[in-house]
C-alpha atoms as a PDB file:
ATOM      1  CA  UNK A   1      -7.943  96.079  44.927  1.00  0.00           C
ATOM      2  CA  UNK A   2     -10.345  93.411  46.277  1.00  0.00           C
ATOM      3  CA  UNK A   3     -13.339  94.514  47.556  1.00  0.00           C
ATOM      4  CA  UNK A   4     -13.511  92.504  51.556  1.00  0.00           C
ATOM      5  CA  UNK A   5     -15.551  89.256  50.793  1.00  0.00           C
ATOM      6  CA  UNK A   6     -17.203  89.609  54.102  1.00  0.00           C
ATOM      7  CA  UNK A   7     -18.585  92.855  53.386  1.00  0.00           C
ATOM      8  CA  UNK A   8     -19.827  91.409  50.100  1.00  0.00           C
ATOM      9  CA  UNK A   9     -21.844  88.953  51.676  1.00  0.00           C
ATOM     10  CA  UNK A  10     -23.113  91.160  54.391  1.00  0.00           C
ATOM     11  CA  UNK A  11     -23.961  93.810  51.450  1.00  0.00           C
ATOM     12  CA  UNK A  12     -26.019  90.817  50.081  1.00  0.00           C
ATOM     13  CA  UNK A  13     -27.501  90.144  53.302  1.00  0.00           C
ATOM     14  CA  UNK A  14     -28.843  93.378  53.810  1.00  0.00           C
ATOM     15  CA  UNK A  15     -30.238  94.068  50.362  1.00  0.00           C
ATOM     16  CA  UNK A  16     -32.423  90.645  49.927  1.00  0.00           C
ATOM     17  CA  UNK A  17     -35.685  91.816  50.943  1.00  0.00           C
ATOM     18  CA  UNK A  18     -35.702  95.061  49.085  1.00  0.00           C
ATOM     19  CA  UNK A  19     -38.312  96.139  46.860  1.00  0.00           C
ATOM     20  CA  UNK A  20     -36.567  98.701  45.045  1.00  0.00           C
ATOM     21  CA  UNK A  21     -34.160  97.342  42.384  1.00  0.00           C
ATOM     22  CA  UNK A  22     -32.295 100.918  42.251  1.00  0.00           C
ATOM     23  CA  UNK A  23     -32.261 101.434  45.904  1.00  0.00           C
ATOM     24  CA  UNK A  24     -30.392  97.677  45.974  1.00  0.00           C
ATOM     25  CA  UNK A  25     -27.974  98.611  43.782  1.00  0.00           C
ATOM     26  CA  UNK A  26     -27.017 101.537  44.737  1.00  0.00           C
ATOM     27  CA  UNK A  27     -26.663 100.123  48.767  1.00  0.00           C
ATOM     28  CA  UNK A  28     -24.661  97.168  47.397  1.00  0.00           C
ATOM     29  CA  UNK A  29     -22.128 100.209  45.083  1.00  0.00           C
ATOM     30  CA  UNK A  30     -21.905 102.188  48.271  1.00  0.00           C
ATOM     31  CA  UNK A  31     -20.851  99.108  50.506  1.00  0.00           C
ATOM     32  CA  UNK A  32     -18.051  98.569  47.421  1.00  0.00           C
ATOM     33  CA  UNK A  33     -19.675  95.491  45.456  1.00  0.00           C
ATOM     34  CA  UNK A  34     -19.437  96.465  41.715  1.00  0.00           C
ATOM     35  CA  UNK A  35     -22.838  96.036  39.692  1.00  0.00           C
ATOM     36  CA  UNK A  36     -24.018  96.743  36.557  1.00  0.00           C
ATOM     37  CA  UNK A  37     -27.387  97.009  35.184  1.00  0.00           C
ATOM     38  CA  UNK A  38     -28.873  93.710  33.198  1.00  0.00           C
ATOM     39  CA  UNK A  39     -32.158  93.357  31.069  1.00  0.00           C
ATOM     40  CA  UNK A  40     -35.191  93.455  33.485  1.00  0.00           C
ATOM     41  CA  UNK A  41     -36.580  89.797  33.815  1.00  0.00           C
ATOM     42  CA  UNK A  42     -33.764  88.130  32.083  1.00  0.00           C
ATOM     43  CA  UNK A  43     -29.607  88.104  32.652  1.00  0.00           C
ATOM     44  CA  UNK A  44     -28.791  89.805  29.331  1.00  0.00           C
ATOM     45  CA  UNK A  45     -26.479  93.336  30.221  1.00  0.00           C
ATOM     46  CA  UNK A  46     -27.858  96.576  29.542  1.00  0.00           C
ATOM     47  CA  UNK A  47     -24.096  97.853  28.899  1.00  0.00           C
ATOM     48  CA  UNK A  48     -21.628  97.129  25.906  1.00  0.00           C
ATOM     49  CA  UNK A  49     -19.126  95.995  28.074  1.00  0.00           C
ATOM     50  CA  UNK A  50     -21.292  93.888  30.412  1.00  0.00           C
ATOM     51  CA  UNK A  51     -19.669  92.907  33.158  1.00  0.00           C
ATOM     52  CA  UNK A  52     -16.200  94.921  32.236  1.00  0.00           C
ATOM     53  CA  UNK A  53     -18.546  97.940  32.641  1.00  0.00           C
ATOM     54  CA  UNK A  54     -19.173  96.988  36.331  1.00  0.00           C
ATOM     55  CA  UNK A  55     -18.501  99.637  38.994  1.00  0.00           C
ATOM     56  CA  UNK A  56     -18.942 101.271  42.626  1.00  0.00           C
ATOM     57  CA  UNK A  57     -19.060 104.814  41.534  1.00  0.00           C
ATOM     58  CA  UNK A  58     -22.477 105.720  42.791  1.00  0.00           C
ATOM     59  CA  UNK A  59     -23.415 108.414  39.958  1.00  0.00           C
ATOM     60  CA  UNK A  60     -22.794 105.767  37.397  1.00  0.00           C
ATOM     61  CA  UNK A  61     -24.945 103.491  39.067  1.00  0.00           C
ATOM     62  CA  UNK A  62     -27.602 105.392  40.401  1.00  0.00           C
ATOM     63  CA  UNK A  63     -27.440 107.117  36.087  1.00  0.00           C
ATOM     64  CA  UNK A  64     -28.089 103.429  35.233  1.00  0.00           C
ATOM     65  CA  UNK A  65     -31.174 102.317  37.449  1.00  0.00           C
ATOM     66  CA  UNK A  66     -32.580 106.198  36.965  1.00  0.00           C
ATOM     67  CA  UNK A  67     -32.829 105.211  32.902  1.00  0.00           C
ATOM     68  CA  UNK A  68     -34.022 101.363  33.407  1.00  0.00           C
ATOM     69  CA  UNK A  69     -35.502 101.154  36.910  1.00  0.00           C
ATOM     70  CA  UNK A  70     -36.366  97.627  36.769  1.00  0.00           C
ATOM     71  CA  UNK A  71     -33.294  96.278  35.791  1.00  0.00           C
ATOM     72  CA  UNK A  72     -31.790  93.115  37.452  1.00  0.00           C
ATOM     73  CA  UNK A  73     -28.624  93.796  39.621  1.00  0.00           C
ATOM     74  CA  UNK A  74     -25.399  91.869  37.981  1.00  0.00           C
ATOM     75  CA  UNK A  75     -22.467  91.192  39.796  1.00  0.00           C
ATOM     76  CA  UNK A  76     -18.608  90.446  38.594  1.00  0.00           C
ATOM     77  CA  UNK A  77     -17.324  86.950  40.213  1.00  0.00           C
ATOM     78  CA  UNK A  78     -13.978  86.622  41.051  1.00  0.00           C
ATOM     79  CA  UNK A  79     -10.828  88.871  42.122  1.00  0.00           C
ATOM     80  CA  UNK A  80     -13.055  91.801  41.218  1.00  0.00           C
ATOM     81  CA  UNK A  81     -15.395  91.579  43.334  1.00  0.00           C
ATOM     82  CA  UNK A  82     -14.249  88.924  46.391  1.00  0.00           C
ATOM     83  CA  UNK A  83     -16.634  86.106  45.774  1.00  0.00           C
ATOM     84  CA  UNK A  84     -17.031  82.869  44.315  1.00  0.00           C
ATOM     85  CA  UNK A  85     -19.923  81.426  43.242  1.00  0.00           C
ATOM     86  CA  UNK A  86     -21.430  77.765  42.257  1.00  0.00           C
ATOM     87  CA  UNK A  87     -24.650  78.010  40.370  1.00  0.00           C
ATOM     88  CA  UNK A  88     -26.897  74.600  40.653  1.00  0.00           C
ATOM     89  CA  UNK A  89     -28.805  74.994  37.372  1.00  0.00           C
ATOM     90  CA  UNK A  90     -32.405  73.437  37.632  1.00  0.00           C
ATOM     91  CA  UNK A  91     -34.042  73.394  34.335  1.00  0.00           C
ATOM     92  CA  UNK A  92     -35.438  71.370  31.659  1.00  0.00           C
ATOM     93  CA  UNK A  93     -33.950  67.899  31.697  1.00  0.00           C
ATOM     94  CA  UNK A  94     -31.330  69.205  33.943  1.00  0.00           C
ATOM     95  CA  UNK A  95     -31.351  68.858  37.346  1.00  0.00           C
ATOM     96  CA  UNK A  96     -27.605  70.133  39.167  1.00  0.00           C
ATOM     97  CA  UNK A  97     -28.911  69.313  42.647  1.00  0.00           C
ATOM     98  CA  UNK A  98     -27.792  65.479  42.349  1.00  0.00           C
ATOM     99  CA  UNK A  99     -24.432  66.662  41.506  1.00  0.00           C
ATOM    100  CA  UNK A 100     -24.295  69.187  44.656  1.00  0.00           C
ATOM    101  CA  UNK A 101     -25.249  66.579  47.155  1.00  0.00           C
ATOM    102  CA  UNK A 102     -22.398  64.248  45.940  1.00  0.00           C
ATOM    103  CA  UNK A 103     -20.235  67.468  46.174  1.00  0.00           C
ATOM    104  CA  UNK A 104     -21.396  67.866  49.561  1.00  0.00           C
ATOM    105  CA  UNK A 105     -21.290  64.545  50.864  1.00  0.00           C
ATOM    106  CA  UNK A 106     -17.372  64.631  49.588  1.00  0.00           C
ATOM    107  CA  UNK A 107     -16.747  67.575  51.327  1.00  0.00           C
ATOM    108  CA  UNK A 108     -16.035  70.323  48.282  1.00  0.00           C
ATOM    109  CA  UNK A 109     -18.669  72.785  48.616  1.00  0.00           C
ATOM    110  CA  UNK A 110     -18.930  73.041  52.702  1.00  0.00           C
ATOM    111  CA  UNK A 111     -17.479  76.635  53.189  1.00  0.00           C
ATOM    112  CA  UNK A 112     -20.210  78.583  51.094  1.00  0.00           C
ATOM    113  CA  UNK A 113     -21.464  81.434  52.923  1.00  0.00           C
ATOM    114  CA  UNK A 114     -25.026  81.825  51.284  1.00  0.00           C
ATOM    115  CA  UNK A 115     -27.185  79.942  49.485  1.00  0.00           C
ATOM    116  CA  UNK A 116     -29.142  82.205  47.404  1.00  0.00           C
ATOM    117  CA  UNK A 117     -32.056  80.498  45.944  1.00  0.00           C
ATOM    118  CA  UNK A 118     -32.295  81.319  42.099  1.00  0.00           C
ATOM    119  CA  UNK A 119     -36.112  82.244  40.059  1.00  0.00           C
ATOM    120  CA  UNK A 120     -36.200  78.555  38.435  1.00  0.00           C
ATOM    121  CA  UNK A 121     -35.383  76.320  41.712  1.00  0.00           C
ATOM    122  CA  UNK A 122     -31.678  76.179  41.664  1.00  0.00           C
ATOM    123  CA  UNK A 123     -29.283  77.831  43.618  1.00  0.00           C
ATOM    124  CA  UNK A 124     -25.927  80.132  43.686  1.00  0.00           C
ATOM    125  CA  UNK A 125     -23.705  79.120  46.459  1.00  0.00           C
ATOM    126  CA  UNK A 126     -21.125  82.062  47.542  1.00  0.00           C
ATOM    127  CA  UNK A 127     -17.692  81.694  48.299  1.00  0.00           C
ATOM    128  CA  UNK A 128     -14.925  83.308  49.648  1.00  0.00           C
ATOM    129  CA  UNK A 129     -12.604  84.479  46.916  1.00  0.00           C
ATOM    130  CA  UNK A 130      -8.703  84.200  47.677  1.00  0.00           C
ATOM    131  CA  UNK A 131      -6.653  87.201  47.267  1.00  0.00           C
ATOM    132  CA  UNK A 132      -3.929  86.853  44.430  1.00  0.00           C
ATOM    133  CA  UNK A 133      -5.490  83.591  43.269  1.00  0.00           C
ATOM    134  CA  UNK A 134      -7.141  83.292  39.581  1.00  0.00           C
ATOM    135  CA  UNK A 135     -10.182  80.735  39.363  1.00  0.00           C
ATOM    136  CA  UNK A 136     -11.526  81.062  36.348  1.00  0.00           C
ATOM    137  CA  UNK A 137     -15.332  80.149  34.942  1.00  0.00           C
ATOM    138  CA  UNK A 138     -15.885  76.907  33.905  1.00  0.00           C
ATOM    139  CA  UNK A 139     -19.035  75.273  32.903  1.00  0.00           C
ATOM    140  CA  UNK A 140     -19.845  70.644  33.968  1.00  0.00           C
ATOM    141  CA  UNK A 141     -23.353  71.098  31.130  1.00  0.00           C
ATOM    142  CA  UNK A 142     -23.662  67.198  32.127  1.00  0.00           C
ATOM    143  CA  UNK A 143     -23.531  67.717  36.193  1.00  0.00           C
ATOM    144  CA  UNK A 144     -26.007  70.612  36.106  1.00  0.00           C
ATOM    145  CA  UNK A 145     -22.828  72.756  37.963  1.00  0.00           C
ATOM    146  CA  UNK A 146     -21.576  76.146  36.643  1.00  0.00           C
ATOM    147  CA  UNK A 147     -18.655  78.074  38.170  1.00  0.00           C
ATOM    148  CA  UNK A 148     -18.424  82.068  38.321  1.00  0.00           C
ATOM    149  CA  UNK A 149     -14.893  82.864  38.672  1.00  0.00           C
ATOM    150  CA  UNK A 150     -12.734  85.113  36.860  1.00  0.00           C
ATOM    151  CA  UNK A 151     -14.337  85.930  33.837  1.00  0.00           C
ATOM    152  CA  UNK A 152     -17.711  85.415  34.762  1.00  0.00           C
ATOM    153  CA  UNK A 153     -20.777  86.947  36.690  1.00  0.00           C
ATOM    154  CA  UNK A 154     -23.994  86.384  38.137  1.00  0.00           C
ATOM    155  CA  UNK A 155     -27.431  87.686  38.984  1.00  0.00           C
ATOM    156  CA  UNK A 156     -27.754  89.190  42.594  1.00  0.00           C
ATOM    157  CA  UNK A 157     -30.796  89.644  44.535  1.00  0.00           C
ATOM    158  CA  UNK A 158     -33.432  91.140  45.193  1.00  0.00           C
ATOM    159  CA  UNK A 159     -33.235  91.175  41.318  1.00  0.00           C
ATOM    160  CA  UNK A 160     -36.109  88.854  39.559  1.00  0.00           C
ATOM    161  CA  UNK A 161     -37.286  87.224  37.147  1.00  0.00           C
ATOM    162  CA  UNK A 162     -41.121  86.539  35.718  1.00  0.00           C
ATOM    163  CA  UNK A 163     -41.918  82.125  35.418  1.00  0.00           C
ATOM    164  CA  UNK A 164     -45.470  81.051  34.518  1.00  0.00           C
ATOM    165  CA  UNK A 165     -46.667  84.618  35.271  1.00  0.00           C
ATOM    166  CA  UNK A 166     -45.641  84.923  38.782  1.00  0.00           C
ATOM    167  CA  UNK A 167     -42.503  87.143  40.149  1.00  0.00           C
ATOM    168  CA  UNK A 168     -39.886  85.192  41.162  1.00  0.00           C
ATOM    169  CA  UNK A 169     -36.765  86.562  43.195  1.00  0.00           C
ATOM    170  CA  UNK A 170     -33.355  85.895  43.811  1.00  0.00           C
ATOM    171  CA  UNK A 171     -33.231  85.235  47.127  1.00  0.00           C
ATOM    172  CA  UNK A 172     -31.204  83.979  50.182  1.00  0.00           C
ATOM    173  CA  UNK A 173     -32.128  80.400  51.155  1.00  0.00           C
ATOM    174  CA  UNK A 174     -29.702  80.138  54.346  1.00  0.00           C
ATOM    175  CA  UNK A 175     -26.720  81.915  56.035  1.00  0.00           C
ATOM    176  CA  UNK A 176     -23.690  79.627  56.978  1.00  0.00           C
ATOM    177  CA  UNK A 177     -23.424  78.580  60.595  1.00  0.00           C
ATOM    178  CA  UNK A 178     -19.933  77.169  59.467  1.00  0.00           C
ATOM    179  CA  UNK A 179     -16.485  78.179  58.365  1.00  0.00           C
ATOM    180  CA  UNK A 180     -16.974  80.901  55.288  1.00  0.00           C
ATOM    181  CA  UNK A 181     -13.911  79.837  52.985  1.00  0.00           C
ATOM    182  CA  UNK A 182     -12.630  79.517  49.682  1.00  0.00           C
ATOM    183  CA  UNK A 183     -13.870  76.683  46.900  1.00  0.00           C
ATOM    184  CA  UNK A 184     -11.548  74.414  45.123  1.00  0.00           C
ATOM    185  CA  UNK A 185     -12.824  75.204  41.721  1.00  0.00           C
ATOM    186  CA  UNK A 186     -10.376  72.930  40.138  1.00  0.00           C
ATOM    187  CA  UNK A 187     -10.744  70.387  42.725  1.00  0.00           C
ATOM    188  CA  UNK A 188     -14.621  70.345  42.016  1.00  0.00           C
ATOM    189  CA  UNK A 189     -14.676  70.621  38.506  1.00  0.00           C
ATOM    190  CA  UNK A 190     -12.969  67.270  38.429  1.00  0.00           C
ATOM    191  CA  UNK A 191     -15.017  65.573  40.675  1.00  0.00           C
ATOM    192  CA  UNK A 192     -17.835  66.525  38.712  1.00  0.00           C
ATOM    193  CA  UNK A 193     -16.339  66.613  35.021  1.00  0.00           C
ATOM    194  CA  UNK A 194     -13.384  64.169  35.528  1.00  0.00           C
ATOM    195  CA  UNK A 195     -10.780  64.004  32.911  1.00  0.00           C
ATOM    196  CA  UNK A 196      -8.822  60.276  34.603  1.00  0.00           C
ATOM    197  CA  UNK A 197      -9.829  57.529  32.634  1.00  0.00           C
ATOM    198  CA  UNK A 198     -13.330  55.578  34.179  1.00  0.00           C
ATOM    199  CA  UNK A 199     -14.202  52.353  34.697  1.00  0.00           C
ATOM    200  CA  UNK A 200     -15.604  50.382  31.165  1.00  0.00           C
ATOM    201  CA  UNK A 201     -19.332  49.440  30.961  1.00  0.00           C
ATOM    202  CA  UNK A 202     -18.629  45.208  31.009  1.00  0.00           C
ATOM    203  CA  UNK A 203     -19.842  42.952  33.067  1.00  0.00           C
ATOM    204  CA  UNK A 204     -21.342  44.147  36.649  1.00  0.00           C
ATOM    205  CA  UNK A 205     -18.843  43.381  39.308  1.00  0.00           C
ATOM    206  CA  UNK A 206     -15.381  42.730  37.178  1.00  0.00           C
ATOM    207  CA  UNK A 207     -12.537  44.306  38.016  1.00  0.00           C
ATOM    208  CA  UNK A 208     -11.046  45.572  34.619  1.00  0.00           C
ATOM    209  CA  UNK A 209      -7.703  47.034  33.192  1.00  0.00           C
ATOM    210  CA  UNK A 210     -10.063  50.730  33.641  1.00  0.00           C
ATOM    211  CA  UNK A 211     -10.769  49.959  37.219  1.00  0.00           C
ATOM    212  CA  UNK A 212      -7.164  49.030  38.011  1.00  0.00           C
ATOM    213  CA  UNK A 213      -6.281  52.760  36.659  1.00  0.00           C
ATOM    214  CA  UNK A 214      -8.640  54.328  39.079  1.00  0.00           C
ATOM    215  CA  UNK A 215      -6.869  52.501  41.651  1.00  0.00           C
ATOM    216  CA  UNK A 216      -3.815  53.696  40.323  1.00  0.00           C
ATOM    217  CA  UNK A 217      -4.920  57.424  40.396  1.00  0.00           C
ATOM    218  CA  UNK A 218      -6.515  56.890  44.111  1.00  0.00           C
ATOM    219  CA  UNK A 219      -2.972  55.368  45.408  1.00  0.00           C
ATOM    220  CA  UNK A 220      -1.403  59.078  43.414  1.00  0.00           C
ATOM    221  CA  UNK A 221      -3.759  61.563  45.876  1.00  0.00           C
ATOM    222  CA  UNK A 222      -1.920  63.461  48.291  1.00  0.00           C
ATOM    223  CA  UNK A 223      -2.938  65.101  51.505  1.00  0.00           C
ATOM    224  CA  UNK A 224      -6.597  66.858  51.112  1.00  0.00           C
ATOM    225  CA  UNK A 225      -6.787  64.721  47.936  1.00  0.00           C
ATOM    226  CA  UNK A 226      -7.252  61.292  49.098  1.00  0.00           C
ATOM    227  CA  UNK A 227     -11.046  61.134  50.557  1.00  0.00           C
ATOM    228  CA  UNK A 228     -12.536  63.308  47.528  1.00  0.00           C
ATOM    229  CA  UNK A 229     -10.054  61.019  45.263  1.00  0.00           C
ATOM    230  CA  UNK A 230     -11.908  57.676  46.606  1.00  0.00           C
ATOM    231  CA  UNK A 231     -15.344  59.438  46.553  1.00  0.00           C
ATOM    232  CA  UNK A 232     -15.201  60.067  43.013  1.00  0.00           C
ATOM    233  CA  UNK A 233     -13.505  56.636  41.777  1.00  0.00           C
ATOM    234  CA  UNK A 234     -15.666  54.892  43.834  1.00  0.00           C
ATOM    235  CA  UNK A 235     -18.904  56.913  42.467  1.00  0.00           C
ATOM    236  CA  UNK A 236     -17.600  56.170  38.863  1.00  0.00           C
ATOM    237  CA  UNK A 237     -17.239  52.210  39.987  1.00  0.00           C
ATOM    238  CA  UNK A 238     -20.960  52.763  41.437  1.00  0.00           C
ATOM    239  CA  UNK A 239     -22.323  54.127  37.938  1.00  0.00           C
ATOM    240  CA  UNK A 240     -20.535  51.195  35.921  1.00  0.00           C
ATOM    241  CA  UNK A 241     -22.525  48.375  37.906  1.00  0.00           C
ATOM    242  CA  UNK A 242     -19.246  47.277  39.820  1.00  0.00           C
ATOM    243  CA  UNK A 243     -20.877  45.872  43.507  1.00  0.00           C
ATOM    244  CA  UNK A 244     -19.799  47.541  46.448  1.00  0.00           C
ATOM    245  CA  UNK A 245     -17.938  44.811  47.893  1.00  0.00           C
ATOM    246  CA  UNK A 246     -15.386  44.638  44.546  1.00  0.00           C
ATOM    247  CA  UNK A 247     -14.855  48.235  44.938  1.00  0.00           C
ATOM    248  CA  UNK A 248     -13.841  48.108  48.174  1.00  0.00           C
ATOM    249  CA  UNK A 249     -11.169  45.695  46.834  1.00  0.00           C
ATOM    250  CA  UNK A 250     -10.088  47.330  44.219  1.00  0.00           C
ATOM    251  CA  UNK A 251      -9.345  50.926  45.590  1.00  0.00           C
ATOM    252  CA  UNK A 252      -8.792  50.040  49.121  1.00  0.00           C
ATOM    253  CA  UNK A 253      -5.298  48.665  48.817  1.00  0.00           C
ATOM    254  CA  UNK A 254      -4.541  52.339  46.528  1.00  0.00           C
ATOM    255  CA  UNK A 255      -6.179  54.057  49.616  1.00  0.00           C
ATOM    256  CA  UNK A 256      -4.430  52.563  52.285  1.00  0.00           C
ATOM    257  CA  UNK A 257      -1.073  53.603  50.456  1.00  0.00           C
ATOM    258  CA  UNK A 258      -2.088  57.223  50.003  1.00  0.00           C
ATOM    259  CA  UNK A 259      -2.590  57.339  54.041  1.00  0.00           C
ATOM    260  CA  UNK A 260      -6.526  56.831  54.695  1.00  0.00           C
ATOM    261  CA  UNK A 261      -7.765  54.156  57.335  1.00  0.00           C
ATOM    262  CA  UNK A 262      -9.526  51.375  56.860  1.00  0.00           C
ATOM    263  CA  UNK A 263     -12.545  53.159  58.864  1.00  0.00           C
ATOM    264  CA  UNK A 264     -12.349  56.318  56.190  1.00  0.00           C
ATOM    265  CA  UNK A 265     -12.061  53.733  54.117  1.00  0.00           C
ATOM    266  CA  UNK A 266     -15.298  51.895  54.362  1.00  0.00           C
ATOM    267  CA  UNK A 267     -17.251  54.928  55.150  1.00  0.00           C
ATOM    268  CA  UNK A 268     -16.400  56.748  51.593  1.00  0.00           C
ATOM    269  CA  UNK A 269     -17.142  54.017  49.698  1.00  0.00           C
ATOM    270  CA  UNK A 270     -20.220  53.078  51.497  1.00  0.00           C
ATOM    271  CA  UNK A 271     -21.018  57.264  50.972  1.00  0.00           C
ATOM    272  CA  UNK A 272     -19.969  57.065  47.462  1.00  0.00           C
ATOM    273  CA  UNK A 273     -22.507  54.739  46.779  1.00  0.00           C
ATOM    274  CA  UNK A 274     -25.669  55.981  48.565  1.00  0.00           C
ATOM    275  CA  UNK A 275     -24.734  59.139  46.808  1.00  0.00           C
ATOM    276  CA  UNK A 276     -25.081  57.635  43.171  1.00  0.00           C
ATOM    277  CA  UNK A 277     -28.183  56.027  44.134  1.00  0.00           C
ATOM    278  CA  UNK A 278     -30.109  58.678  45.208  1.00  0.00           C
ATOM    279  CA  UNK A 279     -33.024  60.479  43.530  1.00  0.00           C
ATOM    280  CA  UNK A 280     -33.003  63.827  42.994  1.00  0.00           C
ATOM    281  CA  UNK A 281     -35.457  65.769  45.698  1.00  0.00           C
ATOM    282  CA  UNK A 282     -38.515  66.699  44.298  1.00  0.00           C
ATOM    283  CA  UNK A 283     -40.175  69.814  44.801  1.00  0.00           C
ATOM    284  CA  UNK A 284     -37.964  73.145  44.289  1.00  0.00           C
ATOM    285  CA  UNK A 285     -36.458  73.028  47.801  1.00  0.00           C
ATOM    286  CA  UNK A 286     -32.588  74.498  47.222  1.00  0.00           C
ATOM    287  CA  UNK A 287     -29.982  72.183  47.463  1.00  0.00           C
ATOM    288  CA  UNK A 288     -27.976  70.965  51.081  1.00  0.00           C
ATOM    289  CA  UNK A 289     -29.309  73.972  53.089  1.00  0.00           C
ATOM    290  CA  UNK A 290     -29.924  71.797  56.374  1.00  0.00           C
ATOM    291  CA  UNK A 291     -26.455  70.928  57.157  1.00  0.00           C
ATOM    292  CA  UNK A 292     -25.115  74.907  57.360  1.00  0.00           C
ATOM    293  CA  UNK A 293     -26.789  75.725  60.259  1.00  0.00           C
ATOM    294  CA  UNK A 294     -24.783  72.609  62.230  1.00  0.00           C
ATOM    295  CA  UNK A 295     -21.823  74.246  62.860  1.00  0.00           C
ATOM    296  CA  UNK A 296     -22.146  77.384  64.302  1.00  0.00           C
ATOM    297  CA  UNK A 297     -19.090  79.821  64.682  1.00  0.00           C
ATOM    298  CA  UNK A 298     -17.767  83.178  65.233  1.00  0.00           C
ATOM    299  CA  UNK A 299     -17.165  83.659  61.777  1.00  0.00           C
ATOM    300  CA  UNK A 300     -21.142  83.530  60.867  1.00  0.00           C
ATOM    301  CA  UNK A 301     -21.556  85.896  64.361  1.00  0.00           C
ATOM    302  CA  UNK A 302     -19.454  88.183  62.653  1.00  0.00           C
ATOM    303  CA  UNK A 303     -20.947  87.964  59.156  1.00  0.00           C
ATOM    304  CA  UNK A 304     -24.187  88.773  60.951  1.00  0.00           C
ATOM    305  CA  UNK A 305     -22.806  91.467  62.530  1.00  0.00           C
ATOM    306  CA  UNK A 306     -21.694  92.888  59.563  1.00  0.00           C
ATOM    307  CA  UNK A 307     -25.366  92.840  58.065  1.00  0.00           C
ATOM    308  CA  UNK A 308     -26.706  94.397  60.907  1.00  0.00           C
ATOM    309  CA  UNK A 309     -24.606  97.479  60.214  1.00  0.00           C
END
């Protein structure tokens, strides 16, 4: 049976600031979020099974942190456990914030419900899992975006990690002030790693054979489709040095037929682009936080509630 996401998330809440790695886990077992112990410093399990060996039994658990005390906390993703989560990797040459604004700014990722910020400046982002629904893991290497689903898990605070010889910590970033909901995994994996045919690299501004298949596709979007459809054939336009003003030619007609106005029109193009053109932040600051704390519901009032408890 599925743990209650909200409880997850409250568990989460309460745990963040906690010193004690085996006090954590044991608090998040006993609120019915299945851990198990990984390496301490690092994301490597401590048991054969890994995440298979995950559990709520609070002898188990308290047996594991008793033997390896400063062991990080692992969690199961998916029906196992009743959360979601997107991890924005930020590493190396790779930089997944970029790819989570554009997410954002098309409207995938708004019903996370924290924003934990992760040792090396990225973030997870934790969603709502759906009862009876597989999502499984998937990995976009090129967008910087992971997916724990099915399959998969991640680290949980107040575990931590050691960079350039100072402790760093999972920890939350922000709590949403929105709707807590689901994530289209599917839906966001192909906005990010898109298997439709894109636009050819000729000459800036032409409309080509590619461009008139993107329009095709756009035209194909249904309901709850048809703005994130245009957002990402208009980003792919963006990247292949097509101007603005032949975009908007080219997929508005394929738009207009799959329902959207000429106002939602204009304004996801014009979004697409500022999207592709901007920077990546610098600094570590986590990805998108500011915009959470804009809508405020009952649904965060209750989350908060539940961490209180």
């Amino acid at each position: 049976m599925m743990p209650e996401p909200f409880d997850v998330l409250a568990a989460l809440i309460r745990v963040d600031r906690t010193s004690d790695l085996g006090v954590a886990a044991r608090t998040l077992a006993a609120a019915g979020v299945p851990v198990f112990p990984c390496e301490p410093d690092g994301k490597r399990p401590l048991t054969r099974r890994g995440f298979h060996d995950a559990t709520t039994d609070p002898a188990q658990v308290a047996a594991w942190w008793s033997r390896a005390p400063e062991a990080n906390i692992g969690l199961p993703t998916g029906s196992v456990s009743g959360v979601l989560v997107v991890d924005v990797d930020v590493h190396g040459p790779v930089d997944g914030r970029a790819a989570w604004r554009r997410a954002s700014e098309a409207g995938l990722v708004d019903g996370a419900g924290l924003l934990i910020r992760t040792p090396t400046g990225g973030a997870h982002a934790y969603f709502l899992a759906t009862p009876g629904t597989e999502q499984r893991s998937w990995q976009a290497a090129n967008a910087g975006v992971d997916f724990r689903g099915d399959g998969g898990y991640i680290i949980a605070p107040p575990s931590r990690r050691i960079i350039d010889g100072t402790v760093n910590h999972y920890a939350i970033a922000d709590i949403s002030a929105g709707t807590v909901a689901p994530v289209d995994a599917a839906g966001l994996r192909d906005f990010l790693d898109p298997r439709p045919a894109t636009a050819s690299r000729r000459s800036p501004g032409s409309v080509t054979a590619d461009t008139e298949r993107l329009a095709g596709w756009v035209a194909a979007r249904g309901e709850g489709e048809r703005n994130r459809g245009l957002f990402w054939a208009a980003c792919r336009l963006a990247e292949n040095g097509t101007a603005p003003g032949d975009a908007l030619d080219a997929l508005a007609p394929a738009a207009a037929h799959a329902g959207l106005s000429e106002r939602e029109i204009t304004t996801t193009v014009r979004s697409a682009y500022r999207a592709t053109a901007a920077e990546p932040a610098s600094g570590s600051r986590t990805p998108s936080a500011d915009h959470w704390r804009t809508r405020a519901t009952p649904t965060s009032a209750a989350l908060m509630g539940r961490a209180s408890l």
